[in-house]
Protein backbone atom coordinates (compact mmCIF):
# COMPACT_ATOMS: atom_id res chain seq x y z
CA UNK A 1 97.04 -59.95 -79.71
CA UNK A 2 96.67 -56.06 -78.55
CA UNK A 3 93.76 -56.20 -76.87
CA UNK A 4 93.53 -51.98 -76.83
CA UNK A 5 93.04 -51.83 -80.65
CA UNK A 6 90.09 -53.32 -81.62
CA UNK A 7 88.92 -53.21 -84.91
CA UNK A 8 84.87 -52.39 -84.57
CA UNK A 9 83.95 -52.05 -88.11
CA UNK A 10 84.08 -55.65 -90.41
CA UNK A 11 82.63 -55.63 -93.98
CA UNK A 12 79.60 -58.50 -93.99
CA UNK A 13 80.94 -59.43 -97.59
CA UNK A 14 84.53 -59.97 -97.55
CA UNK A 15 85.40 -59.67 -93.45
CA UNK A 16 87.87 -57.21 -94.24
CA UNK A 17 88.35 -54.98 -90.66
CA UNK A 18 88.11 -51.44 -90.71
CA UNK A 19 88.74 -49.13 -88.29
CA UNK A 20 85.78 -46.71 -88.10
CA UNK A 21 82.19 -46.48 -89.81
CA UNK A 22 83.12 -43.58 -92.40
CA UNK A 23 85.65 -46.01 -93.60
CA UNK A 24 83.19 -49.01 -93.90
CA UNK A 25 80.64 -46.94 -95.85
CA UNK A 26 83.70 -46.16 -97.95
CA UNK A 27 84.91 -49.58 -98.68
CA UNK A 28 81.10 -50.89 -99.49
CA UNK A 29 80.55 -48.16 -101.77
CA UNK A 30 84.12 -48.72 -103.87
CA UNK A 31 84.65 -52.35 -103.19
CA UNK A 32 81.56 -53.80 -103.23
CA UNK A 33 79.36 -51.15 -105.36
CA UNK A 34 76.88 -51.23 -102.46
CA UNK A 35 74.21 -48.43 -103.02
CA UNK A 36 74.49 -46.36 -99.65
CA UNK A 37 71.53 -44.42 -98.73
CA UNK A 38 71.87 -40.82 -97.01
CA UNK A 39 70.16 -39.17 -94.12
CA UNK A 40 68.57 -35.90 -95.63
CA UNK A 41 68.80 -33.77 -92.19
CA UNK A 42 72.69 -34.26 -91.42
CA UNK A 43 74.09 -36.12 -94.74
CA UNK A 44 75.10 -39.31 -92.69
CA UNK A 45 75.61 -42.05 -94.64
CA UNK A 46 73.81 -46.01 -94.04
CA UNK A 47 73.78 -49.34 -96.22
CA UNK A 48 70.13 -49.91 -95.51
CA UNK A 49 67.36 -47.72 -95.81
CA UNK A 50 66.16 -49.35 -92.63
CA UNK A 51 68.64 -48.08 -90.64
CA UNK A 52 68.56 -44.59 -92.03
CA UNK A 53 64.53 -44.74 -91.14
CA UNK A 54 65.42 -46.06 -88.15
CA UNK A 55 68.41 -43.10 -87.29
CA UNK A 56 65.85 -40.54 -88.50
CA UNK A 57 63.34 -41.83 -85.89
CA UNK A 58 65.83 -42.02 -82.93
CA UNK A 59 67.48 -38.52 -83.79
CA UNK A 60 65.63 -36.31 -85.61
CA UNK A 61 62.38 -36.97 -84.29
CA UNK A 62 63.92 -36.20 -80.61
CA UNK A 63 65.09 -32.87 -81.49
CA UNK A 64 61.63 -32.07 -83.23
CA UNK A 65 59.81 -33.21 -79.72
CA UNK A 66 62.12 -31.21 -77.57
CA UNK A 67 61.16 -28.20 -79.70
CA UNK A 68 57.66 -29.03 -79.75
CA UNK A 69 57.72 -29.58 -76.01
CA UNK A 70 60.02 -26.67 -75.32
CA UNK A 71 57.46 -24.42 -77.58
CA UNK A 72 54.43 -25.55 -75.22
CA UNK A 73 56.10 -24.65 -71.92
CA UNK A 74 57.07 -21.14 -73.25
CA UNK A 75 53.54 -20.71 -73.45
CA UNK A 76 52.10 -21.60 -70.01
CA UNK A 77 51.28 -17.81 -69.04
CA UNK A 78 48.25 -18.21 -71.38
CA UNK A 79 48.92 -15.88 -73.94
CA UNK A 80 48.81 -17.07 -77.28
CA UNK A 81 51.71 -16.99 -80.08
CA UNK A 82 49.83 -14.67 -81.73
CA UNK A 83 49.07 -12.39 -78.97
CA UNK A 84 52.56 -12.35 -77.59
CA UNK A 85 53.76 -11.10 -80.82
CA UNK A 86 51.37 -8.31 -80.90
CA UNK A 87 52.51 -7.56 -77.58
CA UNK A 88 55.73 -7.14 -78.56
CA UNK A 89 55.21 -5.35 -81.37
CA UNK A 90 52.50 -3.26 -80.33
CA UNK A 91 55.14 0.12 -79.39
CA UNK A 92 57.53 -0.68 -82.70
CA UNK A 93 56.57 2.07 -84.09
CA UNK A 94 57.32 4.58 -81.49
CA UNK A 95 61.09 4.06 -82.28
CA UNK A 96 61.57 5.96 -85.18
């Protein structure tokens, strides 16, 4: 047995081995006529909606709190959004 080739991907249904995830999602889909469920922020592909909730949750939602945290450090100085804009705005004119 080659114990450097492992095969990590085996189909619940029929144990056939796979050799990655794209090609699992593949063989459930045509084999099996599994319904496969899709992420709608990166199009990745999951045989239970649970999983897709649950891949949402762990990666999505991290990149929305590192923006949401990375937003409220930006504005420690005090200044509002609003008033940073105008700040930055306020001599636009005198460009042209």
């Amino acid at each position: 047995m080659n114990l450097f080739h492992r095969t990590k991907y085996e189909c619940d249904q029929c144990h056939e081995k796979l050799e990655n995830y794209d090609s699992l999602i593949d063989h459930m889909r045509s084999i099996h006529h599994h319904p496969i469920v899709k992420c709608h922020g990166c199009g990745k592909e999951f045989f239970h909606e649970k999983d897709r909730l649950h891949h949402v949750r762990e990666e999505h939602e991290k990149k929305v709190d590192q923006r949401t945290h990375k937003w409220e450090h930006s504005h420690d100085k005090g200044a509002s959004p609003q008033e940073e804009v105008d700040d930055h705005t306020k001599n636009f004119g005198n460009n042209f």
